[in-house]
PDB file of N, CA and C in Angstrom:
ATOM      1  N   UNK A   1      93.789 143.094 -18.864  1.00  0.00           N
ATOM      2  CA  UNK A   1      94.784 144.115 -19.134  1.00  0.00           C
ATOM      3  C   UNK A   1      94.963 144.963 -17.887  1.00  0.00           C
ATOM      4  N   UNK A   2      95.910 145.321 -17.791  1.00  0.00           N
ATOM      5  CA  UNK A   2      96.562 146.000 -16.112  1.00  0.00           C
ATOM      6  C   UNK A   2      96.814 147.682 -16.451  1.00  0.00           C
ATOM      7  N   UNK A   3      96.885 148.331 -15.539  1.00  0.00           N
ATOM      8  CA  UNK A   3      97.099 149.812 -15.743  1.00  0.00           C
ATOM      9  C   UNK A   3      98.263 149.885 -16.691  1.00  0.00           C
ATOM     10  N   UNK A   4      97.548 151.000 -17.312  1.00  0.00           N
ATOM     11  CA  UNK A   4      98.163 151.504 -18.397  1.00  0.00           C
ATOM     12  C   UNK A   4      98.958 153.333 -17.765  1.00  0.00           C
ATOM     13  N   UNK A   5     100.231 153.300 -18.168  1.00  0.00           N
ATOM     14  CA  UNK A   5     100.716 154.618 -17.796  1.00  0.00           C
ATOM     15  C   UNK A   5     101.525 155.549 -18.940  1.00  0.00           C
ATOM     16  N   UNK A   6     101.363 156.622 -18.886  1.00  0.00           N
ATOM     17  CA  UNK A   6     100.970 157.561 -19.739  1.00  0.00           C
ATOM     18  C   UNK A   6     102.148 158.475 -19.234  1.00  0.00           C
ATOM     19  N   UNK A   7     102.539 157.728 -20.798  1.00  0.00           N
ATOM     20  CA  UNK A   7     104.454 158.903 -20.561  1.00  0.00           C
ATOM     21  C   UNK A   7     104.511 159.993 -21.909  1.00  0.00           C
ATOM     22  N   UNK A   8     104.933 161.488 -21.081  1.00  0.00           N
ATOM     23  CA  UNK A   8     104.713 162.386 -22.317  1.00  0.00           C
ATOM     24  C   UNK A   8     106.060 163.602 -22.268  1.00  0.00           C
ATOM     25  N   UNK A   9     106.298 163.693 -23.122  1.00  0.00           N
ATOM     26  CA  UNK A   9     107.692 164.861 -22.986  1.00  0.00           C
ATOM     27  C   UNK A   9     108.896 163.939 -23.519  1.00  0.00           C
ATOM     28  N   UNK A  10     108.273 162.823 -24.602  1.00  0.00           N
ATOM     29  CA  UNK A  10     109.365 162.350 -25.163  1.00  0.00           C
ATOM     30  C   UNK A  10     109.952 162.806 -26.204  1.00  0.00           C
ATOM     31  N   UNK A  11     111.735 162.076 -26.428  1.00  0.00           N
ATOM     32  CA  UNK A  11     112.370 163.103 -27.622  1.00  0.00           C
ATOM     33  C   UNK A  11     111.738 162.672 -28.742  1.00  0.00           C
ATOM     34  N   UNK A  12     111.531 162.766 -29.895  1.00  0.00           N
ATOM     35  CA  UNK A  12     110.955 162.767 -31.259  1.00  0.00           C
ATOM     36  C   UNK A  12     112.157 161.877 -31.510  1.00  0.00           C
ATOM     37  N   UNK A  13     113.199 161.027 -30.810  1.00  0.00           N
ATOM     38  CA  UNK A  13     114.153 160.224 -31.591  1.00  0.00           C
ATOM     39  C   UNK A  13     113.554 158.648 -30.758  1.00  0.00           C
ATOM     40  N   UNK A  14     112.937 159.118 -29.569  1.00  0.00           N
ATOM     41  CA  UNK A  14     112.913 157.626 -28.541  1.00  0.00           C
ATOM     42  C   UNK A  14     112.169 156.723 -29.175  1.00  0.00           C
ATOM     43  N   UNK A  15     112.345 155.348 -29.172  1.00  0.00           N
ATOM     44  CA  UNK A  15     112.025 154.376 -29.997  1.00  0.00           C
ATOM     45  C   UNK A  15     111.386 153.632 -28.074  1.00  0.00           C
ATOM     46  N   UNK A  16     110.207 152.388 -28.971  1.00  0.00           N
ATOM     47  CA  UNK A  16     109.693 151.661 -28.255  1.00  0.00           C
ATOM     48  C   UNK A  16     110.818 150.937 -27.332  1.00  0.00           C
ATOM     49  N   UNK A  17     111.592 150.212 -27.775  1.00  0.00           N
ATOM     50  CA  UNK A  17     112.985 149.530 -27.720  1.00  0.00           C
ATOM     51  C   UNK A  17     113.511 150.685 -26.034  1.00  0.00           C
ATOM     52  N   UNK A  18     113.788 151.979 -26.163  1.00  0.00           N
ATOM     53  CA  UNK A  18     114.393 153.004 -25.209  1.00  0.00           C
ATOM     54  C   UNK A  18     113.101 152.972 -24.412  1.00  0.00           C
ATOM     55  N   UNK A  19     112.024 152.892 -24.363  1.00  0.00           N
ATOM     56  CA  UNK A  19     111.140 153.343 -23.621  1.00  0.00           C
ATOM     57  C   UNK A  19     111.156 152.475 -22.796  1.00  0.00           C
ATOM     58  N   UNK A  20     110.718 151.137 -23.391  1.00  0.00           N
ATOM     59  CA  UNK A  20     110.786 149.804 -22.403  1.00  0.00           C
ATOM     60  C   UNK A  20     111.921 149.794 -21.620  1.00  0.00           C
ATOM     61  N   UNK A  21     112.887 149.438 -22.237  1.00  0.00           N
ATOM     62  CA  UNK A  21     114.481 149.553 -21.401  1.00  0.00           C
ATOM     63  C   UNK A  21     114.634 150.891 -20.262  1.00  0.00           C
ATOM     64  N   UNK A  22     113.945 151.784 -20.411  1.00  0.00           N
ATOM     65  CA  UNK A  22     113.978 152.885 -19.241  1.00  0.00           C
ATOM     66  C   UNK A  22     113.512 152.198 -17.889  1.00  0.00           C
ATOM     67  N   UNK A  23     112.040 151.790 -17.960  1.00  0.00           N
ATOM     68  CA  UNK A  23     111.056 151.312 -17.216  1.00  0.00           C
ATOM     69  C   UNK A  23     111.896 150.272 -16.490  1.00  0.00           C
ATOM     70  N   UNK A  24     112.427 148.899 -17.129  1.00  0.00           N
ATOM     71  CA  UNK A  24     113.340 147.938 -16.971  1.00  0.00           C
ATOM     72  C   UNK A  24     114.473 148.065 -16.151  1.00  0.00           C
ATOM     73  N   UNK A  25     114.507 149.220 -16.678  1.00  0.00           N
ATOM     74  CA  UNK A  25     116.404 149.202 -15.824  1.00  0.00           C
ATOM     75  C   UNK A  25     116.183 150.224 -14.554  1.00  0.00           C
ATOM     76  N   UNK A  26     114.512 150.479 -14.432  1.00  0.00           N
ATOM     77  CA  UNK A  26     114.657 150.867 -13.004  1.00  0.00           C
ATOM     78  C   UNK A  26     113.723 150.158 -12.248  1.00  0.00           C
ATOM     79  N   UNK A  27     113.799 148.558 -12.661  1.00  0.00           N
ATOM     80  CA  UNK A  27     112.969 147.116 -12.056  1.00  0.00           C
ATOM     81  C   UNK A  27     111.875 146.911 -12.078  1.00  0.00           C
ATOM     82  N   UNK A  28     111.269 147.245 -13.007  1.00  0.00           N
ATOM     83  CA  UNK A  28     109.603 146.947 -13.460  1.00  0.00           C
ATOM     84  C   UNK A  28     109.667 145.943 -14.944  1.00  0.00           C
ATOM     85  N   UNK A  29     109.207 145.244 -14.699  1.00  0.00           N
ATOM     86  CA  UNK A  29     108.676 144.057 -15.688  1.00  0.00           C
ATOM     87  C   UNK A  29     107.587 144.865 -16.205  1.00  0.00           C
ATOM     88  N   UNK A  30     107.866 145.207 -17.800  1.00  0.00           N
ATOM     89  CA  UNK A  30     107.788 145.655 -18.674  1.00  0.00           C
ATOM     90  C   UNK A  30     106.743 144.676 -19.886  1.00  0.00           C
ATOM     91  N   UNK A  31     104.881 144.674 -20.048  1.00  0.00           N
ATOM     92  CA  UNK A  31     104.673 143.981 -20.794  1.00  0.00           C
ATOM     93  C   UNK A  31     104.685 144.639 -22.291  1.00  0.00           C
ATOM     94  N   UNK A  32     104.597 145.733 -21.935  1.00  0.00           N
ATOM     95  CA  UNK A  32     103.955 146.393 -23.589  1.00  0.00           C
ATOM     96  C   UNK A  32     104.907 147.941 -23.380  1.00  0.00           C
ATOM     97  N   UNK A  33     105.643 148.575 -24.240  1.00  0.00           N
ATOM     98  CA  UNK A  33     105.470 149.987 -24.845  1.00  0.00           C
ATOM     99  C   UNK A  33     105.262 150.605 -25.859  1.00  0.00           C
ATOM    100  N   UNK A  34     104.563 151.486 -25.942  1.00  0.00           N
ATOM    101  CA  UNK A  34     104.295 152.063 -27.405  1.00  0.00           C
ATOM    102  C   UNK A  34     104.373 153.597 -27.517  1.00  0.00           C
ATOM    103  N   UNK A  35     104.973 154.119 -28.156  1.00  0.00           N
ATOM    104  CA  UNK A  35     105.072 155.126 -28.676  1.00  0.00           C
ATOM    105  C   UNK A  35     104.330 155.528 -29.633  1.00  0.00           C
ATOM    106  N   UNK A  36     103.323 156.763 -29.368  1.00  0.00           N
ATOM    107  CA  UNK A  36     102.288 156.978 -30.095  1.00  0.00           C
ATOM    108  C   UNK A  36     102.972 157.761 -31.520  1.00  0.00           C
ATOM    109  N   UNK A  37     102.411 157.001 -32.844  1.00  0.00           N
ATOM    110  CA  UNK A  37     103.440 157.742 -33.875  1.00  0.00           C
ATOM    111  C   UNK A  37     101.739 158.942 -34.604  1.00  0.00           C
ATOM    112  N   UNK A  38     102.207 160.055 -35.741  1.00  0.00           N
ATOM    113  CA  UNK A  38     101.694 160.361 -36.520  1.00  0.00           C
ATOM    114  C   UNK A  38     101.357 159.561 -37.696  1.00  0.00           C
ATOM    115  N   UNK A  39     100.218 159.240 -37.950  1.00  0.00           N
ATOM    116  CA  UNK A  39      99.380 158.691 -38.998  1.00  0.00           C
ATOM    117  C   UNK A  39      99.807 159.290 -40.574  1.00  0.00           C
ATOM    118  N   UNK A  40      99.960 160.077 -40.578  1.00  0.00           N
ATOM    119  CA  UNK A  40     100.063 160.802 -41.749  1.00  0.00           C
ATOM    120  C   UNK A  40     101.803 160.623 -41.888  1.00  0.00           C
ATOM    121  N   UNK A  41     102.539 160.921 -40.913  1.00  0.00           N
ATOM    122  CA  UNK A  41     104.340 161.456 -41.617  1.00  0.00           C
ATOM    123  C   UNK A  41     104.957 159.982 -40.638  1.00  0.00           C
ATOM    124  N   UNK A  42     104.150 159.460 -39.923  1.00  0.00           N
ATOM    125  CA  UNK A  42     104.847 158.358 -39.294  1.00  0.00           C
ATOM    126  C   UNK A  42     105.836 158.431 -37.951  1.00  0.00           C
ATOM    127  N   UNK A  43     105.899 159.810 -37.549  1.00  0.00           N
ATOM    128  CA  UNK A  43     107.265 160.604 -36.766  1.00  0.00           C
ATOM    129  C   UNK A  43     106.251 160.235 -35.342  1.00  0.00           C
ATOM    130  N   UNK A  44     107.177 160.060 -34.318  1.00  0.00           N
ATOM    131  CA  UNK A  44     106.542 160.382 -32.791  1.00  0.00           C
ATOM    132  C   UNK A  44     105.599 161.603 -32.603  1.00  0.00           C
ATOM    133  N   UNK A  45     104.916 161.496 -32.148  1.00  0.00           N
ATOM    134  CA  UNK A  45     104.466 162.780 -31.204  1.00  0.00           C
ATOM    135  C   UNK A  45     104.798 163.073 -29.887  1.00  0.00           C
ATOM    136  N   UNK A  46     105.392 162.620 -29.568  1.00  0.00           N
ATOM    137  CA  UNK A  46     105.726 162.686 -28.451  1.00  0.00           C
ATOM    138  C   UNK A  46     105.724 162.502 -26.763  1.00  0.00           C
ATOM    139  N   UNK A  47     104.420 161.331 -26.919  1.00  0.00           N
ATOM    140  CA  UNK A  47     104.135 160.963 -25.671  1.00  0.00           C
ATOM    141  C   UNK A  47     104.003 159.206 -26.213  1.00  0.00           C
ATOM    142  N   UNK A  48     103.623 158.358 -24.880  1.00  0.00           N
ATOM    143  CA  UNK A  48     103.623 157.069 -25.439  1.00  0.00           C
ATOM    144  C   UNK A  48     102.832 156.181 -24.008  1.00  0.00           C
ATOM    145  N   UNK A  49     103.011 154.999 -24.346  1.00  0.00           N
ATOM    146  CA  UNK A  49     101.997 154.339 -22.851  1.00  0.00           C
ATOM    147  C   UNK A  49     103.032 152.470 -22.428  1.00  0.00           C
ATOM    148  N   UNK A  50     102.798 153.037 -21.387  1.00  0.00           N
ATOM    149  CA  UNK A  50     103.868 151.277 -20.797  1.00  0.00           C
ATOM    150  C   UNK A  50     102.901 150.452 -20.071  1.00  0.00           C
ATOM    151  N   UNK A  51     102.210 149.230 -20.270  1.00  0.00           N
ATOM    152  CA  UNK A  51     102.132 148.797 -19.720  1.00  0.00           C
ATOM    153  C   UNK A  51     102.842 147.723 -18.732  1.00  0.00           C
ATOM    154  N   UNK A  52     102.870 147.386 -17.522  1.00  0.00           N
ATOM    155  CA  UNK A  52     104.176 146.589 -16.499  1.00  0.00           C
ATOM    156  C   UNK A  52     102.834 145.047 -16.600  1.00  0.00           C
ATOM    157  N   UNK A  53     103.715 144.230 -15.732  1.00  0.00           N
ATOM    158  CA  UNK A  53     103.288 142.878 -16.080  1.00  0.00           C
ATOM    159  C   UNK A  53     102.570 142.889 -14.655  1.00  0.00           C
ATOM    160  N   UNK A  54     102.955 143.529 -13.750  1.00  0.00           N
ATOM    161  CA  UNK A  54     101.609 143.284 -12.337  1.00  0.00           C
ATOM    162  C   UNK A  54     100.704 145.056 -12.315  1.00  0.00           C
ATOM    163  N   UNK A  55     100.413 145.035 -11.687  1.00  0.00           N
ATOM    164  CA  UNK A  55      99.924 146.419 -11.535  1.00  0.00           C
ATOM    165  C   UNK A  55     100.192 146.733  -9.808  1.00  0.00           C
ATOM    166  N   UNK A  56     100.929 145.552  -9.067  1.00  0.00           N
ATOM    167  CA  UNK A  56     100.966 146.236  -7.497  1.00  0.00           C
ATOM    168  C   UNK A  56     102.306 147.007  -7.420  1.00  0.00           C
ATOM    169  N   UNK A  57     103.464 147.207  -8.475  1.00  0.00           N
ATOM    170  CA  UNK A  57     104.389 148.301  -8.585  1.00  0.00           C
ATOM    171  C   UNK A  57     104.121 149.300  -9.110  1.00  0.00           C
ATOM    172  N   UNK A  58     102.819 149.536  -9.592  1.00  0.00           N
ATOM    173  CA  UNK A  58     102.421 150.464 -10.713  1.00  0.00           C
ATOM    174  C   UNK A  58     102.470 151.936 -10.263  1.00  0.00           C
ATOM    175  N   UNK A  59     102.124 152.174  -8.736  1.00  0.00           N
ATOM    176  CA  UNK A  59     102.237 153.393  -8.028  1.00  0.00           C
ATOM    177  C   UNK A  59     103.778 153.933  -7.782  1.00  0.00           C
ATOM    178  N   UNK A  60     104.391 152.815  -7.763  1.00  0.00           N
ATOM    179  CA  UNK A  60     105.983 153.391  -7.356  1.00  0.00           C
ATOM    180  C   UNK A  60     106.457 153.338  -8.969  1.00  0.00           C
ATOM    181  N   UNK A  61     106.082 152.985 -10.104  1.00  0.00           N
ATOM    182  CA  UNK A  61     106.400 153.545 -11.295  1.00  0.00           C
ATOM    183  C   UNK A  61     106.239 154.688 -11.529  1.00  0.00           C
ATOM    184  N   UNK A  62     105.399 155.078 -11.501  1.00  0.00           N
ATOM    185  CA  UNK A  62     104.749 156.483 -12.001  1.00  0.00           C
ATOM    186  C   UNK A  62     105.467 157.116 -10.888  1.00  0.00           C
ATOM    187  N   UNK A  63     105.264 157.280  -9.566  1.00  0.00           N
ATOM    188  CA  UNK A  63     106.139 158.521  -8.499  1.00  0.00           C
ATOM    189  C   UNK A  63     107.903 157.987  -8.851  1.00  0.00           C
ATOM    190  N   UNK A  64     108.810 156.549  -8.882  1.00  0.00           N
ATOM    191  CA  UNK A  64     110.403 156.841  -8.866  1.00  0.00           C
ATOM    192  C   UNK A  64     110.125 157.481 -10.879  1.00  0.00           C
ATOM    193  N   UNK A  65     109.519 157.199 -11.765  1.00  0.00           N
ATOM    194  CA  UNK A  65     110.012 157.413 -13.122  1.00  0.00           C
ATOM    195  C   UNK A  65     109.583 159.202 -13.089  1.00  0.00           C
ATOM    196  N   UNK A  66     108.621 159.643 -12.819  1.00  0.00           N
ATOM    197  CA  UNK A  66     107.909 161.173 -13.280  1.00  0.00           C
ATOM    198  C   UNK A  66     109.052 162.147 -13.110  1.00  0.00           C
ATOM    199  N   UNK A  67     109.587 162.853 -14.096  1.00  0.00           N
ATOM    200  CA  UNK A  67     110.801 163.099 -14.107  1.00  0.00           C
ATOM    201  C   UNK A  67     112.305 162.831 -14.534  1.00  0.00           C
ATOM    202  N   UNK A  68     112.428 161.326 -14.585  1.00  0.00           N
ATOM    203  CA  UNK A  68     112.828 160.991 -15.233  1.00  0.00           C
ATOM    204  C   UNK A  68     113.674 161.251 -16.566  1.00  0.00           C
ATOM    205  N   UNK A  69     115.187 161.428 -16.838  1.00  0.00           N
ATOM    206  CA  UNK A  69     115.354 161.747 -18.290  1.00  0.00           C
ATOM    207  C   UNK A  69     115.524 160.374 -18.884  1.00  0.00           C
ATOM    208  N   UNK A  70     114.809 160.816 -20.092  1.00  0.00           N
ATOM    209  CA  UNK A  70     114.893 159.614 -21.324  1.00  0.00           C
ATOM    210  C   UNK A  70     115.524 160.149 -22.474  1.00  0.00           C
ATOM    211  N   UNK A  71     116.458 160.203 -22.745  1.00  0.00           N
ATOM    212  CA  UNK A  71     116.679 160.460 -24.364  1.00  0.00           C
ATOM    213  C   UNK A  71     117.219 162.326 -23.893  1.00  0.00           C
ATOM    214  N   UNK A  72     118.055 162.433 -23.286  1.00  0.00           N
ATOM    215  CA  UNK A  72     118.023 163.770 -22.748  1.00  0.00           C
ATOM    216  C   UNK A  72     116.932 164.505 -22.270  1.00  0.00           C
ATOM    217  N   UNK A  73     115.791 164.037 -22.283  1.00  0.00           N
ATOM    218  CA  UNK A  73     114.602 165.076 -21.809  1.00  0.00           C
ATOM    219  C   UNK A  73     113.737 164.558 -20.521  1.00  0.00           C
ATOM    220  N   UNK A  74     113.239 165.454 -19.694  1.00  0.00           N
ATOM    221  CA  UNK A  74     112.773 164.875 -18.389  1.00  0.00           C
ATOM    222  C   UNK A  74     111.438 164.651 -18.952  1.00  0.00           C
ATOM    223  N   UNK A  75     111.441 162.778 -18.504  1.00  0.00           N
ATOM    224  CA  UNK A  75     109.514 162.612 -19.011  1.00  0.00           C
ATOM    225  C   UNK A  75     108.308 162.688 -17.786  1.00  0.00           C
ATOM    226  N   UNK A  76     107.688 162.799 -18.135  1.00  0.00           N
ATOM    227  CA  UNK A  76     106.364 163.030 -17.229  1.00  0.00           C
ATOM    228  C   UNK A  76     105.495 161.944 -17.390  1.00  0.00           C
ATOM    229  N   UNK A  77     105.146 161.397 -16.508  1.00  0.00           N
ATOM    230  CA  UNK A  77     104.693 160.077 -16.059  1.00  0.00           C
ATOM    231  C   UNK A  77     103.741 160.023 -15.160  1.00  0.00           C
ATOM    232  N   UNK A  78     102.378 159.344 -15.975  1.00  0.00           N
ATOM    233  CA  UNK A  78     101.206 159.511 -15.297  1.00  0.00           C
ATOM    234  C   UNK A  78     100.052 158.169 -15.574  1.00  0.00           C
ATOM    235  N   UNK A  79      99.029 157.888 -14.772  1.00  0.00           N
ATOM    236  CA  UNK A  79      98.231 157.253 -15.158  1.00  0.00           C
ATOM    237  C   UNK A  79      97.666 157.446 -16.075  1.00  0.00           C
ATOM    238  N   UNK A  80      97.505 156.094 -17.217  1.00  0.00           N
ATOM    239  CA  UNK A  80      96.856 156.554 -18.089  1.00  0.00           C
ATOM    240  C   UNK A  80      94.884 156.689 -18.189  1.00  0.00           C
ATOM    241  N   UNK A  81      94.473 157.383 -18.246  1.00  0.00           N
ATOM    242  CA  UNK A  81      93.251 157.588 -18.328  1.00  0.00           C
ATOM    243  C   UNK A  81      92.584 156.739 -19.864  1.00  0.00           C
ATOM    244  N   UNK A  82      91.221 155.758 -19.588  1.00  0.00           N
ATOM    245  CA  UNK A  82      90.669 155.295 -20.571  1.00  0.00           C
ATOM    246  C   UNK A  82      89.942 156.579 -21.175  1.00  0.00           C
ATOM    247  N   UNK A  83      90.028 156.870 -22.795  1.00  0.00           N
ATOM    248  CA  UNK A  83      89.554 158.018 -23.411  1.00  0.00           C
ATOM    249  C   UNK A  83      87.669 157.546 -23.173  1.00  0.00           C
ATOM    250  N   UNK A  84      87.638 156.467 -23.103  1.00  0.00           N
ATOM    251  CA  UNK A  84      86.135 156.180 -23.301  1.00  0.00           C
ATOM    252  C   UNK A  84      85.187 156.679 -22.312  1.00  0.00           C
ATOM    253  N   UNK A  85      85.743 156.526 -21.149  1.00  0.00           N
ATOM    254  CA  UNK A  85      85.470 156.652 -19.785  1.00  0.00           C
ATOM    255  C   UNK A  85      85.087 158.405 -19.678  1.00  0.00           C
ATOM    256  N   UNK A  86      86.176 159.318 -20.178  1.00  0.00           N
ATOM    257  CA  UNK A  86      86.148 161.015 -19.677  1.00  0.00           C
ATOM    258  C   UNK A  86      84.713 161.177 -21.077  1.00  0.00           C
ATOM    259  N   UNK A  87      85.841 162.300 -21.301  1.00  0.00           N
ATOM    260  CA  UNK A  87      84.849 163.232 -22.581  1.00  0.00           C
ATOM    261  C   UNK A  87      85.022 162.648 -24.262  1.00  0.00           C
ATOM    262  N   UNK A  88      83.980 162.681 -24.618  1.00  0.00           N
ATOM    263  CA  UNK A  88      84.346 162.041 -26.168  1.00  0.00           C
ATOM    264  C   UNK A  88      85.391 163.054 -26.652  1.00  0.00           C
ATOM    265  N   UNK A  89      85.898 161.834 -27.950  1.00  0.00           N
ATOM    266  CA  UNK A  89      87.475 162.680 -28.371  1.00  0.00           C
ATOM    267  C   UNK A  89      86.835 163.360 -29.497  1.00  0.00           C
ATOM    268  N   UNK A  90      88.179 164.562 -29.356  1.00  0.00           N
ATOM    269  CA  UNK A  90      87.807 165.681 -30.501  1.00  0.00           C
ATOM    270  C   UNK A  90      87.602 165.032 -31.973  1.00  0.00           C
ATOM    271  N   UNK A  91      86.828 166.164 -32.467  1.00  0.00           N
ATOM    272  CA  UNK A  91      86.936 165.862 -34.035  1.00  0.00           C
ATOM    273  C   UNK A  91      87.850 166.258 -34.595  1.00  0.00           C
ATOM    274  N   UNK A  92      88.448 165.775 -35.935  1.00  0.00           N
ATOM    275  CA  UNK A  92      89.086 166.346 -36.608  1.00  0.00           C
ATOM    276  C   UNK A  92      89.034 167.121 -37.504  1.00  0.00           C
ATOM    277  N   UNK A  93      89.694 168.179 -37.025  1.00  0.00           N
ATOM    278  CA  UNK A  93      89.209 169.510 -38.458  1.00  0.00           C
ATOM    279  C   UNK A  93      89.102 170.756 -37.474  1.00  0.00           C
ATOM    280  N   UNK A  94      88.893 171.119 -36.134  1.00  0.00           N
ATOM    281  CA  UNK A  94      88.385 172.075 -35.380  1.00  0.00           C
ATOM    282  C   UNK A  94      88.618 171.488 -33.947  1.00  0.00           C
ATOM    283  N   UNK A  95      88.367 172.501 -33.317  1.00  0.00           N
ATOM    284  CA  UNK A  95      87.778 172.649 -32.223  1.00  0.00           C
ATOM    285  C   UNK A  95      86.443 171.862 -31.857  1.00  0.00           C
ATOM    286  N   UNK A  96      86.139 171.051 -30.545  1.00  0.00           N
ATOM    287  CA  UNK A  96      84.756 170.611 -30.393  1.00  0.00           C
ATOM    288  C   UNK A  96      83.683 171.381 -30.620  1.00  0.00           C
ATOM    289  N   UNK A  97      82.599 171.265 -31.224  1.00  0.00           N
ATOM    290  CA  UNK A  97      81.298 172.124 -31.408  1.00  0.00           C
ATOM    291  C   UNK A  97      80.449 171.865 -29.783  1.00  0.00           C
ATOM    292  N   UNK A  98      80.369 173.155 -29.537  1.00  0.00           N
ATOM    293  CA  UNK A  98      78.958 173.471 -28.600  1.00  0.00           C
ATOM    294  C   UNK A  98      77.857 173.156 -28.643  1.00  0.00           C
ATOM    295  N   UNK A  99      77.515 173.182 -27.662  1.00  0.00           N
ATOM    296  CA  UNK A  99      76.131 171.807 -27.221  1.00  0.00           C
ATOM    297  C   UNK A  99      75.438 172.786 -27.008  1.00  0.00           C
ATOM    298  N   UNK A 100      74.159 172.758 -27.537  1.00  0.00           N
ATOM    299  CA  UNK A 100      72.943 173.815 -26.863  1.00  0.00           C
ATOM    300  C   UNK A 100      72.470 174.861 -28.273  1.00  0.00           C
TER     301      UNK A 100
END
């Protein structure tokens, strides 16, 4: 699996379908997009992740797209970070509990 990039400041209307086709129509071979939805109501949240089919355009994705409007709104476009790798993910229900 090849870098993953991490698009956020999307409209609550953009579909997988618009996301890919963004990436595409500014010459990146496009393997995967997903738009991260809510579990519970099913609606976007508003950010999502593209993976491209090489990873040696992957730097000029992220700097020509960051900024970018999609869907009327300028998206922000970044590497995506593996969650496993940083800090464990929050719980649900609160705030993380303190260590010590």
């Amino acid at each position: 699996m090849g870098k993953r990039i991490f698009v956020r400041n999307l409209s609550f209307g953009s579909t997988d379908e618009a996301l890919k086709a963004h990436f595409e129509n500014a010459g990146h071979q496009v393997r995967s997009a997903r738009i991260v939805l809510d579990r519970e109501t099913g609606r976007s949240r508003g950010f999502g992740f593209v993976e491209l089919m090489s990873d040696e355009r992957f730097d000029d994705a992220v700097s020509a797209l960051d900024g970018s409007f999609l869907d009327g709104r300028p998206i922000s476009v970044r590497e995506a970070h593996d969650q496993r790798q940083g800090s464990p993910p929050r719980r649900e229900g609160g705030p993380p509990r303190r260590e010590g």
